[in-house]
PDB file of N, CA and C in Angstrom:
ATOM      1  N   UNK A   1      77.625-132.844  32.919  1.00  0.00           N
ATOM      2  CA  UNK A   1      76.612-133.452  32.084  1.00  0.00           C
ATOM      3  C   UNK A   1      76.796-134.970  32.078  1.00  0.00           C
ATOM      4  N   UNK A   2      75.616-135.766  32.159  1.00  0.00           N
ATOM      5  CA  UNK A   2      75.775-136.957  31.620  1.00  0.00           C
ATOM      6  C   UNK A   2      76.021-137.777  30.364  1.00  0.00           C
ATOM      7  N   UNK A   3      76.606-138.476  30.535  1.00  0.00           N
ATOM      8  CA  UNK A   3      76.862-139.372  29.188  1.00  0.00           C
ATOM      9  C   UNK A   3      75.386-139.224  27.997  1.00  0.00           C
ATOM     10  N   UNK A   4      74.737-139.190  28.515  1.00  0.00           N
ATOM     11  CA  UNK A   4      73.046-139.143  27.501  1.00  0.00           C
ATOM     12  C   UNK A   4      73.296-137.898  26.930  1.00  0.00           C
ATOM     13  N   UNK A   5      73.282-136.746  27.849  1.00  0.00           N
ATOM     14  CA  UNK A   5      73.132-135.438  27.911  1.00  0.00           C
ATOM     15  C   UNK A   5      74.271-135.197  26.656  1.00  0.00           C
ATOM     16  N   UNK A   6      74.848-135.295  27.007  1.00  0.00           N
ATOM     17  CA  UNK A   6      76.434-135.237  26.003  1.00  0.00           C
ATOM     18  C   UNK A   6      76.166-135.428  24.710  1.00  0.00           C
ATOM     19  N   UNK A   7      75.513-136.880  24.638  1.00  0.00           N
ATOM     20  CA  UNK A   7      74.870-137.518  23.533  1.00  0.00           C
ATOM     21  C   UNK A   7      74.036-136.904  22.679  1.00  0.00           C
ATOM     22  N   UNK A   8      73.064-136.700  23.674  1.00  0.00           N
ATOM     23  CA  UNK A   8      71.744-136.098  22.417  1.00  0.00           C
ATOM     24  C   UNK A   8      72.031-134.542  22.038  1.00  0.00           C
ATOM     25  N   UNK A   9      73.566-133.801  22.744  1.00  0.00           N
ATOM     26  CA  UNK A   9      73.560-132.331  22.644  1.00  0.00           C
ATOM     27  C   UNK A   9      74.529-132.538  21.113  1.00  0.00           C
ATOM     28  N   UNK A  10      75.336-133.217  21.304  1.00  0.00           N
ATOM     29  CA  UNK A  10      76.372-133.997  19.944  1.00  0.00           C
ATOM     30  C   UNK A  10      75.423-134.418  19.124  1.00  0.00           C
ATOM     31  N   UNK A  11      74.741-135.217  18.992  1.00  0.00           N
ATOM     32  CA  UNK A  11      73.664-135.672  17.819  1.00  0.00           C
ATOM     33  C   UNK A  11      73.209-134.106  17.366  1.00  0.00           C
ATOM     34  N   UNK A  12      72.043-133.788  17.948  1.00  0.00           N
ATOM     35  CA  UNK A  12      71.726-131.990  17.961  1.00  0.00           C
ATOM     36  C   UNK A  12      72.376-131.331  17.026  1.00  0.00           C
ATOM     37  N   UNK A  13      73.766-131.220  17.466  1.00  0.00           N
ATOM     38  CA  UNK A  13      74.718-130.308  16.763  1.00  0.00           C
ATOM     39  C   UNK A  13      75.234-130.392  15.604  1.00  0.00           C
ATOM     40  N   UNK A  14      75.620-131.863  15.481  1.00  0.00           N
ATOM     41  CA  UNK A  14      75.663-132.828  14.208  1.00  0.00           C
ATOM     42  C   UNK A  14      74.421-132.968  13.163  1.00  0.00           C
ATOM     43  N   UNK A  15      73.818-132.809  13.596  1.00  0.00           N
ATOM     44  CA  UNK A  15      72.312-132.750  12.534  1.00  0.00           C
ATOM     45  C   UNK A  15      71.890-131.278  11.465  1.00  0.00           C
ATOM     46  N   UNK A  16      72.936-130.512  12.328  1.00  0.00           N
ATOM     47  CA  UNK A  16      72.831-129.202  11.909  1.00  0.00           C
ATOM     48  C   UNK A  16      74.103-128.471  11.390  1.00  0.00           C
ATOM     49  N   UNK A  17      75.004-129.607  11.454  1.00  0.00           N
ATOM     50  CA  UNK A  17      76.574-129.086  11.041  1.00  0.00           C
ATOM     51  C   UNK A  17      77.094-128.118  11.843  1.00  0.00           C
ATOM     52  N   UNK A  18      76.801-127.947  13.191  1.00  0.00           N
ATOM     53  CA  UNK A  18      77.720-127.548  13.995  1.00  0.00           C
ATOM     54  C   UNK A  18      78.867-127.908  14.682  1.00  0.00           C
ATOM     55  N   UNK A  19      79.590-128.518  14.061  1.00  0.00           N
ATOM     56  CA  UNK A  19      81.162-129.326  14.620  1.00  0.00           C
ATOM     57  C   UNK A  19      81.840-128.809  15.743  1.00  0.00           C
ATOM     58  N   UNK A  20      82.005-127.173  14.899  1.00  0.00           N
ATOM     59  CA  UNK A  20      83.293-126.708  16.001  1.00  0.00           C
ATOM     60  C   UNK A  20      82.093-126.000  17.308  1.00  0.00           C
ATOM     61  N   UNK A  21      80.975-126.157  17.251  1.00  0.00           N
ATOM     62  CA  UNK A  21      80.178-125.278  18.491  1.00  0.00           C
ATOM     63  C   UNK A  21      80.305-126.553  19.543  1.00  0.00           C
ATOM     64  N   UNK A  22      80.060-127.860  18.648  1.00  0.00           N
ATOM     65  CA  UNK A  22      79.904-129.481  19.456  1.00  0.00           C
ATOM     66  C   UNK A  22      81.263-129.739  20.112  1.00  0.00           C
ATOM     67  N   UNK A  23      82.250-129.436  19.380  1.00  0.00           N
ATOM     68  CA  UNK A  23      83.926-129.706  19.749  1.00  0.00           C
ATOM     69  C   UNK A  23      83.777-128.891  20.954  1.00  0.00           C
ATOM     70  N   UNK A  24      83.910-127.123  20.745  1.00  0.00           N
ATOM     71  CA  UNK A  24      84.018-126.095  21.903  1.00  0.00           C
ATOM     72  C   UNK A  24      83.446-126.603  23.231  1.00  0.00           C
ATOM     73  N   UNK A  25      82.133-126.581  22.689  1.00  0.00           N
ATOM     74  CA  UNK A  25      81.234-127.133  24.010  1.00  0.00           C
ATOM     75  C   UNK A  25      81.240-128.400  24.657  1.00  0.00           C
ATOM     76  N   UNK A  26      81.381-129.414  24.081  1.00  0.00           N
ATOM     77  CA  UNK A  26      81.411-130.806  24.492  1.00  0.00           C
ATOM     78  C   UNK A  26      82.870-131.210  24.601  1.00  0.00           C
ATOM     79  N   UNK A  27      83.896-130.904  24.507  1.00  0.00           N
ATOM     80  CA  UNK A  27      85.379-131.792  23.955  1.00  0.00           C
ATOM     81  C   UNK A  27      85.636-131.302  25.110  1.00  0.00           C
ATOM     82  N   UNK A  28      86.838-132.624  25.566  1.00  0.00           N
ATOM     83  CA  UNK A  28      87.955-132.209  26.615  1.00  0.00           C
ATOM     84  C   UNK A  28      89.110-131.438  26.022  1.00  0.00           C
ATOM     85  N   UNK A  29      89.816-130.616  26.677  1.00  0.00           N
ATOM     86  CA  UNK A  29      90.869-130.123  25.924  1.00  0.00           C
ATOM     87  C   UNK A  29      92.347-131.046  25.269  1.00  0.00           C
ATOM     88  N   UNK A  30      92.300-132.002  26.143  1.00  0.00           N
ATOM     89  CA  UNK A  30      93.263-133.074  26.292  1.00  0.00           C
ATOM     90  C   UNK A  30      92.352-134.516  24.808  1.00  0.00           C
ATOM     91  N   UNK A  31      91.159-134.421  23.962  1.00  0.00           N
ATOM     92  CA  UNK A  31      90.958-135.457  23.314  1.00  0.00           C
ATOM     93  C   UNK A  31      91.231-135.517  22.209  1.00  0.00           C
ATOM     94  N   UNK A  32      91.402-136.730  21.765  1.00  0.00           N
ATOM     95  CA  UNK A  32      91.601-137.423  20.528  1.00  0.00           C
ATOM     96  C   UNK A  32      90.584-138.126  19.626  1.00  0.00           C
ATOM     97  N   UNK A  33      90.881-137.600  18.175  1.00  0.00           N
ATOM     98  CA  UNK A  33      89.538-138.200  17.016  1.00  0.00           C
ATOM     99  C   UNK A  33      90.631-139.014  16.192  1.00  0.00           C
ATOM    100  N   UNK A  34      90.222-139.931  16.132  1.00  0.00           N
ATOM    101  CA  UNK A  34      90.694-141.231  15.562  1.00  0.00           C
ATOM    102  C   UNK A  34      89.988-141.358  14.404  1.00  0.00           C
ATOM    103  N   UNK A  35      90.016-141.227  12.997  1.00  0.00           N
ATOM    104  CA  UNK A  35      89.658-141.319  11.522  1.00  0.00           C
ATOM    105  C   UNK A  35      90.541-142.571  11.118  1.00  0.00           C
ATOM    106  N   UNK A  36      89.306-143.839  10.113  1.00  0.00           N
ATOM    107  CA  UNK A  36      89.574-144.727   9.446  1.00  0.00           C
ATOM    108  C   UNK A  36      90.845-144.337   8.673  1.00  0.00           C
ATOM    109  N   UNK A  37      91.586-145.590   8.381  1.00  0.00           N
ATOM    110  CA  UNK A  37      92.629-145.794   7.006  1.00  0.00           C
ATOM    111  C   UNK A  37      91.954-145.005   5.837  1.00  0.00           C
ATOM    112  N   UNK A  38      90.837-145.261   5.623  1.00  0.00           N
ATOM    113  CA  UNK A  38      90.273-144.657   4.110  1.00  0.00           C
ATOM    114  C   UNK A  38      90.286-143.314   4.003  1.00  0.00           C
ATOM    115  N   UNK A  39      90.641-142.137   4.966  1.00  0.00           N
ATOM    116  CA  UNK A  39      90.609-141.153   4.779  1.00  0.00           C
ATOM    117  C   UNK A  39      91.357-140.229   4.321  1.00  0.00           C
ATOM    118  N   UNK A  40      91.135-139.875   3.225  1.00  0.00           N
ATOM    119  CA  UNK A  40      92.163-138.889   2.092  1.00  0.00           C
ATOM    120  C   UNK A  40      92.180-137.925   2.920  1.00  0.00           C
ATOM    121  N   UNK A  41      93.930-136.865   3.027  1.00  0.00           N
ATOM    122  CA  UNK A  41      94.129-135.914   3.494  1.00  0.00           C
ATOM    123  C   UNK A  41      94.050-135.594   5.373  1.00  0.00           C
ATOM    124  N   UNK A  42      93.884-136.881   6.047  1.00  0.00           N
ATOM    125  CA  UNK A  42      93.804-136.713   7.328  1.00  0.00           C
ATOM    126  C   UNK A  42      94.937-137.600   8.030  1.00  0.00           C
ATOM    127  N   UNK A  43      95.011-137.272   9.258  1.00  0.00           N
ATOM    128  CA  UNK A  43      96.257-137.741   9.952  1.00  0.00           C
ATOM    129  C   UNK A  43      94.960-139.200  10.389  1.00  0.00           C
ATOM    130  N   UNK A  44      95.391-140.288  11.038  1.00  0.00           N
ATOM    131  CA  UNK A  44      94.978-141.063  11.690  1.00  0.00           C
ATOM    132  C   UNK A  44      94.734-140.896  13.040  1.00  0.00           C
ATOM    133  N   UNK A  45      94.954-139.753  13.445  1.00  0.00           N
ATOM    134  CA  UNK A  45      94.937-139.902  14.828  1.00  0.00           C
ATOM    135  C   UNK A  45      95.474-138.330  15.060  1.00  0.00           C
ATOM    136  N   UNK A  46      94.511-137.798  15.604  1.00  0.00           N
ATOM    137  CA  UNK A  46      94.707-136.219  15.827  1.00  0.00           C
ATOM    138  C   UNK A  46      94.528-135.791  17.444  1.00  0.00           C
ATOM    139  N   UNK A  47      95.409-135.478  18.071  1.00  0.00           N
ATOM    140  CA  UNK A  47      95.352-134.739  19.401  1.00  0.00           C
ATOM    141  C   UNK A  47      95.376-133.656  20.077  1.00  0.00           C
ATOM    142  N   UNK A  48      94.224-133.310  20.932  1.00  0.00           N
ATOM    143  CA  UNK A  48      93.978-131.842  21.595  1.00  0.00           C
ATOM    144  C   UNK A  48      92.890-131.217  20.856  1.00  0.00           C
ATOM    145  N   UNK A  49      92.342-130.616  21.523  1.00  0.00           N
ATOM    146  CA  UNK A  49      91.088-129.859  20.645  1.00  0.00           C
ATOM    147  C   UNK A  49      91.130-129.062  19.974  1.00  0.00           C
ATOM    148  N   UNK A  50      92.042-128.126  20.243  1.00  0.00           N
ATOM    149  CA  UNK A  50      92.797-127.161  19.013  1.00  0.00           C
ATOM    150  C   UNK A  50      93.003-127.824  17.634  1.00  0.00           C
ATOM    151  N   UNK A  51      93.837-128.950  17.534  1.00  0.00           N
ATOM    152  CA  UNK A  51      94.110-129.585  16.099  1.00  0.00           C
ATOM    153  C   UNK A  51      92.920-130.689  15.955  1.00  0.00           C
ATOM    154  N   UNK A  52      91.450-130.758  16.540  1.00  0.00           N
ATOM    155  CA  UNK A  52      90.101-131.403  16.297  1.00  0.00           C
ATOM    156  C   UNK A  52      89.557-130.107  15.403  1.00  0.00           C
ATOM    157  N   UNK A  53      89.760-129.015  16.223  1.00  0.00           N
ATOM    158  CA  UNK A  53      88.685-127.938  15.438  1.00  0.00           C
ATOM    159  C   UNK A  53      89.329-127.705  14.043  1.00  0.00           C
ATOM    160  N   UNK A  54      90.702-127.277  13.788  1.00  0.00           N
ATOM    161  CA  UNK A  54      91.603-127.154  12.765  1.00  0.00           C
ATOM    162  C   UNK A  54      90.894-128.173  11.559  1.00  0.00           C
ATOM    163  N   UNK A  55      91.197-129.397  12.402  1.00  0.00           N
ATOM    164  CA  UNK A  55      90.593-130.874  11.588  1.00  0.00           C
ATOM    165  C   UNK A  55      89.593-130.645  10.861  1.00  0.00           C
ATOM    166  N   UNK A  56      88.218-130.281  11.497  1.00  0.00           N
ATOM    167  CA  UNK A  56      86.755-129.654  11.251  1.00  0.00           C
ATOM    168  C   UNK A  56      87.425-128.905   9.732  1.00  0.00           C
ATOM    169  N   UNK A  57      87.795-127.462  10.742  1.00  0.00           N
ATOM    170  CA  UNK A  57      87.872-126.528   8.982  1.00  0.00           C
ATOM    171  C   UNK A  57      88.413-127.067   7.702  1.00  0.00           C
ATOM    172  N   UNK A  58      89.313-127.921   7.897  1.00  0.00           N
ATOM    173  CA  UNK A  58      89.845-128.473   6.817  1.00  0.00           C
ATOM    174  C   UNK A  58      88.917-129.170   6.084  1.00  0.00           C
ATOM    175  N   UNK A  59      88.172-129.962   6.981  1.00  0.00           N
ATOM    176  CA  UNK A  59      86.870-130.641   6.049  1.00  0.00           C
ATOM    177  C   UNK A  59      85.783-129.760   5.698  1.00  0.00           C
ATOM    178  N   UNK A  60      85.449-128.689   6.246  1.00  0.00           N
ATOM    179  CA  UNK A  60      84.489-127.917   5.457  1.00  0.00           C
ATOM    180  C   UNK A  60      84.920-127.500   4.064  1.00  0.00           C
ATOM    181  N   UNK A  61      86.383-127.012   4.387  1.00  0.00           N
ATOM    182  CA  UNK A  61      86.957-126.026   3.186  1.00  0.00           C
ATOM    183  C   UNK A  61      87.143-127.302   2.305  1.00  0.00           C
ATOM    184  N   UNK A  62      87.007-128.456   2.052  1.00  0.00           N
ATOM    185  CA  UNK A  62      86.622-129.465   0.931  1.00  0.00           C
ATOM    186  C   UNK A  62      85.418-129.598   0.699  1.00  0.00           C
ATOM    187  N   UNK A  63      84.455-129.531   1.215  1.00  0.00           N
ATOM    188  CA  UNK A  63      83.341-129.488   0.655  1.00  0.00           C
ATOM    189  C   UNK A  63      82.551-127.771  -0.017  1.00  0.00           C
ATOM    190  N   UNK A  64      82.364-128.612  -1.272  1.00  0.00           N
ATOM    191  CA  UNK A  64      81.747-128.010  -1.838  1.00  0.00           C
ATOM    192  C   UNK A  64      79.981-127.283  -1.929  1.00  0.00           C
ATOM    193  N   UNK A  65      79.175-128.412  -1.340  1.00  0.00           N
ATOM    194  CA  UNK A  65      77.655-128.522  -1.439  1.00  0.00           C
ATOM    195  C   UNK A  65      77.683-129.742  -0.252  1.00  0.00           C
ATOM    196  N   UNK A  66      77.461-129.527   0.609  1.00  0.00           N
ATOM    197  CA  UNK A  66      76.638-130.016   1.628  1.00  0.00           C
ATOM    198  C   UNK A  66      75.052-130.347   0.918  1.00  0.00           C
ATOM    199  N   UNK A  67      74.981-131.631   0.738  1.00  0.00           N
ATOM    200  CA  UNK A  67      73.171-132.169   0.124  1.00  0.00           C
ATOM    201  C   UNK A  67      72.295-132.561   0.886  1.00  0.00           C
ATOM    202  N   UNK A  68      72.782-133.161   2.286  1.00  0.00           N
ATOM    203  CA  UNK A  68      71.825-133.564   3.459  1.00  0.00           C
ATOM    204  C   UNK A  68      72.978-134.811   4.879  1.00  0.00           C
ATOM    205  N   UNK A  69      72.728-134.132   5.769  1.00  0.00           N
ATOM    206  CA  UNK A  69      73.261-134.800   6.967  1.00  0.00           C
ATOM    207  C   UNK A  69      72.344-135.270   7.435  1.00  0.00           C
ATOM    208  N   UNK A  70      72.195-136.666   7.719  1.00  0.00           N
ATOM    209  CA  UNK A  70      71.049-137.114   9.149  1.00  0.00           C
ATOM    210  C   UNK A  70      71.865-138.061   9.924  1.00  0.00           C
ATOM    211  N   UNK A  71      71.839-138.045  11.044  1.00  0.00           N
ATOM    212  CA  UNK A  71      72.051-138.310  12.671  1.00  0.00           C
ATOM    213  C   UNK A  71      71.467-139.305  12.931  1.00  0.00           C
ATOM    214  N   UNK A  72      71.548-140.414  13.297  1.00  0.00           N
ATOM    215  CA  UNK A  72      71.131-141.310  13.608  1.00  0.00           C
ATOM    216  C   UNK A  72      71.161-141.097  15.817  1.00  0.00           C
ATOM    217  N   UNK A  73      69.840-141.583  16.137  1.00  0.00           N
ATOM    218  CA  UNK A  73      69.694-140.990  17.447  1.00  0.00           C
ATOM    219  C   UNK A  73      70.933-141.764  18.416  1.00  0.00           C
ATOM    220  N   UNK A  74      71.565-141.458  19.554  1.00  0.00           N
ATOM    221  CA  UNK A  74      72.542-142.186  20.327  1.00  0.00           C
ATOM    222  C   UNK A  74      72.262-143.317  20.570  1.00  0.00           C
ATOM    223  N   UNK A  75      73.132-144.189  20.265  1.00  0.00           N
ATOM    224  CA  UNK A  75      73.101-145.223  21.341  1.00  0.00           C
ATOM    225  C   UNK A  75      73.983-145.194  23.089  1.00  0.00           C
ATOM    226  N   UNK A  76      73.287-145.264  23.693  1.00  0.00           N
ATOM    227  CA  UNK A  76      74.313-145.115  25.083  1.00  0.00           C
ATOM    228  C   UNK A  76      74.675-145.967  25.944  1.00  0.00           C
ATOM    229  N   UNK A  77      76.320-145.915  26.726  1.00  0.00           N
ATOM    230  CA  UNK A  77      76.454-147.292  27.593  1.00  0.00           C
ATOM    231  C   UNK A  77      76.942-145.981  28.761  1.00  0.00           C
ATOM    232  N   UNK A  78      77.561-146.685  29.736  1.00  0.00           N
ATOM    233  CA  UNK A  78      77.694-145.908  30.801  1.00  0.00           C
ATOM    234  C   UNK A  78      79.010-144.940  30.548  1.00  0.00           C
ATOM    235  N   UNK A  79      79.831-144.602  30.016  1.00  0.00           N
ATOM    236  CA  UNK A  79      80.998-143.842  29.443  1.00  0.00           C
ATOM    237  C   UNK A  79      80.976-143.690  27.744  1.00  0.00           C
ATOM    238  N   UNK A  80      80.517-144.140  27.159  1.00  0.00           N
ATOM    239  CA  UNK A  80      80.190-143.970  25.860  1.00  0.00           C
ATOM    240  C   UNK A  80      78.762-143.959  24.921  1.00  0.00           C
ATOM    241  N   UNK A  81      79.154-143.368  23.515  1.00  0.00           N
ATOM    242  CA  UNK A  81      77.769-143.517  23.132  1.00  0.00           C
ATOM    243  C   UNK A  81      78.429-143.504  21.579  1.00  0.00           C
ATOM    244  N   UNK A  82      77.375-143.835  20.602  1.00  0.00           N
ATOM    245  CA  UNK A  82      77.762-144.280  19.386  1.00  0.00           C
ATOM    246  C   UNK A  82      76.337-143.763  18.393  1.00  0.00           C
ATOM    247  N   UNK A  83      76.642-143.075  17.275  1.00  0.00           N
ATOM    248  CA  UNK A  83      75.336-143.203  16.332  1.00  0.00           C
ATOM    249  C   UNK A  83      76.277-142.910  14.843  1.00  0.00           C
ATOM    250  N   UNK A  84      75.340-143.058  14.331  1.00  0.00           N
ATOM    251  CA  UNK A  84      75.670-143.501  12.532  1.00  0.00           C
ATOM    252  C   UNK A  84      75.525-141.601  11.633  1.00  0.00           C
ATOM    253  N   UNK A  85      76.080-141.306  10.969  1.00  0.00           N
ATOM    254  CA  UNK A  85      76.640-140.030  10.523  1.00  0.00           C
ATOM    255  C   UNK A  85      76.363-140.473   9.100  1.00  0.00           C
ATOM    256  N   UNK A  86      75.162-139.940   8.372  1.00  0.00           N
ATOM    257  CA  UNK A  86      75.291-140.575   6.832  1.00  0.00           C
ATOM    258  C   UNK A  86      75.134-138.518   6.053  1.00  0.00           C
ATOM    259  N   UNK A  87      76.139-138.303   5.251  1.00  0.00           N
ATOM    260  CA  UNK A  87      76.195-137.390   4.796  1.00  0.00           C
ATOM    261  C   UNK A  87      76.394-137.468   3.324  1.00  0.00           C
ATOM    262  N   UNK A  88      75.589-136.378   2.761  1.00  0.00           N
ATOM    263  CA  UNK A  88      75.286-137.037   1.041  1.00  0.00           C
ATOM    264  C   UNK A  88      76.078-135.338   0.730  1.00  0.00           C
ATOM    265  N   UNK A  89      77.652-135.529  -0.034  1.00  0.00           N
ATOM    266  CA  UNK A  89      78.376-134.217  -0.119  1.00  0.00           C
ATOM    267  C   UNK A  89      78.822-133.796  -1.559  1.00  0.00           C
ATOM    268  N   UNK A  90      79.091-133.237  -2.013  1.00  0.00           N
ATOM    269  CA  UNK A  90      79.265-132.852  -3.014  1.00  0.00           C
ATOM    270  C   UNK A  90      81.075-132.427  -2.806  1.00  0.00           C
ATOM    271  N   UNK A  91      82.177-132.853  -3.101  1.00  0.00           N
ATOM    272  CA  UNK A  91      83.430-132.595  -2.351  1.00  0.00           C
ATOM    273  C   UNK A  91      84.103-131.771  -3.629  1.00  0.00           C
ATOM    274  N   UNK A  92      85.140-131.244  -3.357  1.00  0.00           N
ATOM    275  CA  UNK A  92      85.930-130.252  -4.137  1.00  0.00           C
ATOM    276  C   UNK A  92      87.212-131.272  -4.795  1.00  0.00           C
ATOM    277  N   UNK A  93      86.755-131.194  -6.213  1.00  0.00           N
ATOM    278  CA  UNK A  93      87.815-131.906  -6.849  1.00  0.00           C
ATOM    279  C   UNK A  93      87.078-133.618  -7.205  1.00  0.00           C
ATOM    280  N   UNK A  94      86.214-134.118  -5.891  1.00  0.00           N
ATOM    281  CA  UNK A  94      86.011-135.721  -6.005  1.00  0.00           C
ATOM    282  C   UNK A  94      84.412-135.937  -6.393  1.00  0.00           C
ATOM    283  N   UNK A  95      83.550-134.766  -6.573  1.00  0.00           N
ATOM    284  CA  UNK A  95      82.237-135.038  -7.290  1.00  0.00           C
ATOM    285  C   UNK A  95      81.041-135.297  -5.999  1.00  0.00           C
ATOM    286  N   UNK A  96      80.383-135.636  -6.125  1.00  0.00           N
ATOM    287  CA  UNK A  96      79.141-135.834  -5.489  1.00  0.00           C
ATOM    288  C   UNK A  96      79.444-137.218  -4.870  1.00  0.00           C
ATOM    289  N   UNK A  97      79.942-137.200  -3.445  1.00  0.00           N
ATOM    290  CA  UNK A  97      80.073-138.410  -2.766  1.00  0.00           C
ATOM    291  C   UNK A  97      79.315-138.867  -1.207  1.00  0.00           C
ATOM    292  N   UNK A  98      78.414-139.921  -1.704  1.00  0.00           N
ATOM    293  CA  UNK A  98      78.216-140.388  -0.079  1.00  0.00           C
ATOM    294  C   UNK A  98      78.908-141.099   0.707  1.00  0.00           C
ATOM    295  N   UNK A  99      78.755-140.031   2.642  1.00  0.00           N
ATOM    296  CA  UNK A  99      79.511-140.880   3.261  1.00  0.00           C
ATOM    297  C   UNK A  99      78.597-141.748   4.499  1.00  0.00           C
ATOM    298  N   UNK A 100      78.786-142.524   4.672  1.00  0.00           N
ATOM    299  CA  UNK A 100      78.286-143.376   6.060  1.00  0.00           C
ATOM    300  C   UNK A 100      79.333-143.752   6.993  1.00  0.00           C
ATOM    301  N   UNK A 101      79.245-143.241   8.260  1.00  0.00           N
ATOM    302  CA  UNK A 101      80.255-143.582   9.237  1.00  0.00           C
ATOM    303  C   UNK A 101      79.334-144.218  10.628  1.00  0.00           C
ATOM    304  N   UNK A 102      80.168-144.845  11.388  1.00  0.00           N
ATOM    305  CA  UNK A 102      79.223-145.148  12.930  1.00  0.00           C
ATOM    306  C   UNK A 102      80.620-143.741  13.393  1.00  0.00           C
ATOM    307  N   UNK A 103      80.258-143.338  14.732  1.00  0.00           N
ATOM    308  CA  UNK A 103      80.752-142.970  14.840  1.00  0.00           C
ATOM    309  C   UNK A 103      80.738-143.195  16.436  1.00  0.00           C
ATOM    310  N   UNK A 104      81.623-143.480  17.335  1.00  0.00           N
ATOM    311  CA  UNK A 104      81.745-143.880  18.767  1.00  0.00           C
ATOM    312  C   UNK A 104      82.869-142.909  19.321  1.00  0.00           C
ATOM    313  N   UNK A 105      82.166-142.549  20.641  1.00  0.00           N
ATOM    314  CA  UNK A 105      82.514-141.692  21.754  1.00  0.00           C
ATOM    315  C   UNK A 105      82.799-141.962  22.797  1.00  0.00           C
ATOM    316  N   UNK A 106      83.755-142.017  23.095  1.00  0.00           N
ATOM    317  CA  UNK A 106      84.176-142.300  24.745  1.00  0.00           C
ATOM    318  C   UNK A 106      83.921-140.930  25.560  1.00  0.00           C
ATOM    319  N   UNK A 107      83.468-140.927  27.048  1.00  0.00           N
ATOM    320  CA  UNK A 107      82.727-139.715  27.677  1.00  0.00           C
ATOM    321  C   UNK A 107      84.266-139.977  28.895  1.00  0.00           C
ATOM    322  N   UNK A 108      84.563-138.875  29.461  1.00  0.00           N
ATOM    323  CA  UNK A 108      85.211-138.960  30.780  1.00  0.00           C
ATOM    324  C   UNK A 108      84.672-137.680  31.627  1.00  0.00           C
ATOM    325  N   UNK A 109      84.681-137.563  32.886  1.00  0.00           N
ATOM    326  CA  UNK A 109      84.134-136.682  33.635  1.00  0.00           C
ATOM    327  C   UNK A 109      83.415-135.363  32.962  1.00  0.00           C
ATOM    328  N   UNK A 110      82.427-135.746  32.262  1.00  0.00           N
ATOM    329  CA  UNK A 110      81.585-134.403  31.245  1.00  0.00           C
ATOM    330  C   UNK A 110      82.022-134.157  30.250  1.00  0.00           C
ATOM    331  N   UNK A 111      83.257-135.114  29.711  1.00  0.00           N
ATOM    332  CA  UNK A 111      83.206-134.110  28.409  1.00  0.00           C
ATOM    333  C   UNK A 111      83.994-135.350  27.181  1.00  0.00           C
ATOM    334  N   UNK A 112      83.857-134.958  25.875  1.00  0.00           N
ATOM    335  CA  UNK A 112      84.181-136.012  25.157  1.00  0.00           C
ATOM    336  C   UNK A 112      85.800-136.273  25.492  1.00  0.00           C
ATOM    337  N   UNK A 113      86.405-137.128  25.656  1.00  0.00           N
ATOM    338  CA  UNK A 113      87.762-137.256  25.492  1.00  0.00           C
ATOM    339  C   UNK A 113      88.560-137.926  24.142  1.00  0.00           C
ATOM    340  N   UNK A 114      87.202-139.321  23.443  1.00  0.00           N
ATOM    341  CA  UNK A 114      87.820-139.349  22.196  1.00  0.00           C
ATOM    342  C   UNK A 114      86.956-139.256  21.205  1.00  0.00           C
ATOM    343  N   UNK A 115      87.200-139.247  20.151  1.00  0.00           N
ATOM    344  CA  UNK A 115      85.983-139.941  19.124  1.00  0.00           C
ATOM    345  C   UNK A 115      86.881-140.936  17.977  1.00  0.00           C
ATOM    346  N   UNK A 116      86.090-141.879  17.195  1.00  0.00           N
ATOM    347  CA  UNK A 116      86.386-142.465  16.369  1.00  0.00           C
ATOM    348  C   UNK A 116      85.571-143.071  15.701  1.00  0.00           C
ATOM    349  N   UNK A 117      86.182-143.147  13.788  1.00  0.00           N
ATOM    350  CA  UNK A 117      85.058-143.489  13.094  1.00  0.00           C
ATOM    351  C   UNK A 117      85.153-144.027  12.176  1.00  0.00           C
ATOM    352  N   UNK A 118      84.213-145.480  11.796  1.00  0.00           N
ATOM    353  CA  UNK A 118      84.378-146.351  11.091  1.00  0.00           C
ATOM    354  C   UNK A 118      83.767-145.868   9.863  1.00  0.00           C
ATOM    355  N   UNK A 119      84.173-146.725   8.679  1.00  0.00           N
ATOM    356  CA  UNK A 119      83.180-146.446   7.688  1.00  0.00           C
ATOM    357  C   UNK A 119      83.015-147.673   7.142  1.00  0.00           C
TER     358      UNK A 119
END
C-alpha cells in the first residue's frame, strides 16, 4: 500500500474507533508509538505491536463514555502522514475530558513503523 492508502485506511478506522483492527492491519510488527510527557498512566515510548495493541486496551478500559471522535483528513509527504485526533471522552475517575492531539506517522515499506503524538 501506499503512503496515502495507509493514510486514508488509518483516518477510516480512527473515525470509528477501530485502533486495534488499524494497528493489526496497518502496523509493522517491529513499530513504535511515542505518547507526549502529559500522559497519565503511559510509558513514553512503547515497542512492537503486541505492547501498541495492549496500549489501545488499556485506554479503552479508562474510558468511560466515548462522546464523539472526528479525524481530521491526512496530510501526506512521501513516507509520512499526519492528521489531528480531537476526542470529546468522558474518562474513569477524571470526568468529562477533551482531548486534541496531531498525530504523525512515519510509513516504511507498507506499513506503519511509528506513530507519535502531540497535544
Amino acid at each position: 500500500m501506499t503512503t496515502q492508502q495507509i493514510a486514508d485506511k488509518l483516518v477510516q478506522y480512527c473515525r470509528t474507533g477501530e485502533w486495534a483492527k488499524a494497528q493489526q492491519e496497518l502496523y509493522a510488527e517491529n513499530c513504535s508509538s511515542i505518547e507526549p510527557e502529559a500522559s497519565p498512566g503511559f510509558e513514553k515510548v512503547t515497542k512492537g505491536l503486541p505492547a501498541i495493541v495492549e496500549k489501545g486496551k488499556k485506554f479503552d478500559a479508562m474510558v468511560e463514555t466515548m462522546h464523539s471522535i472526528k479525524v481530521s483528513d491526512p496530510i501526506v509527504a512521501d513516507n509520512s502522514f499526519a492528521c489531528v485526533l480531537d476526542m470529546d471522552a468522558t474518562m474513569k475517575g477524571m470526568g468529562r475530558t477533551p482531548m486534541k492531539e496531531l498525530c504523525v506517522y512515519q510509513v516504511k515499506d507498507g506499513k506503519v513503523v511509528e506513530e507519535q503524538f502531540y497535544m
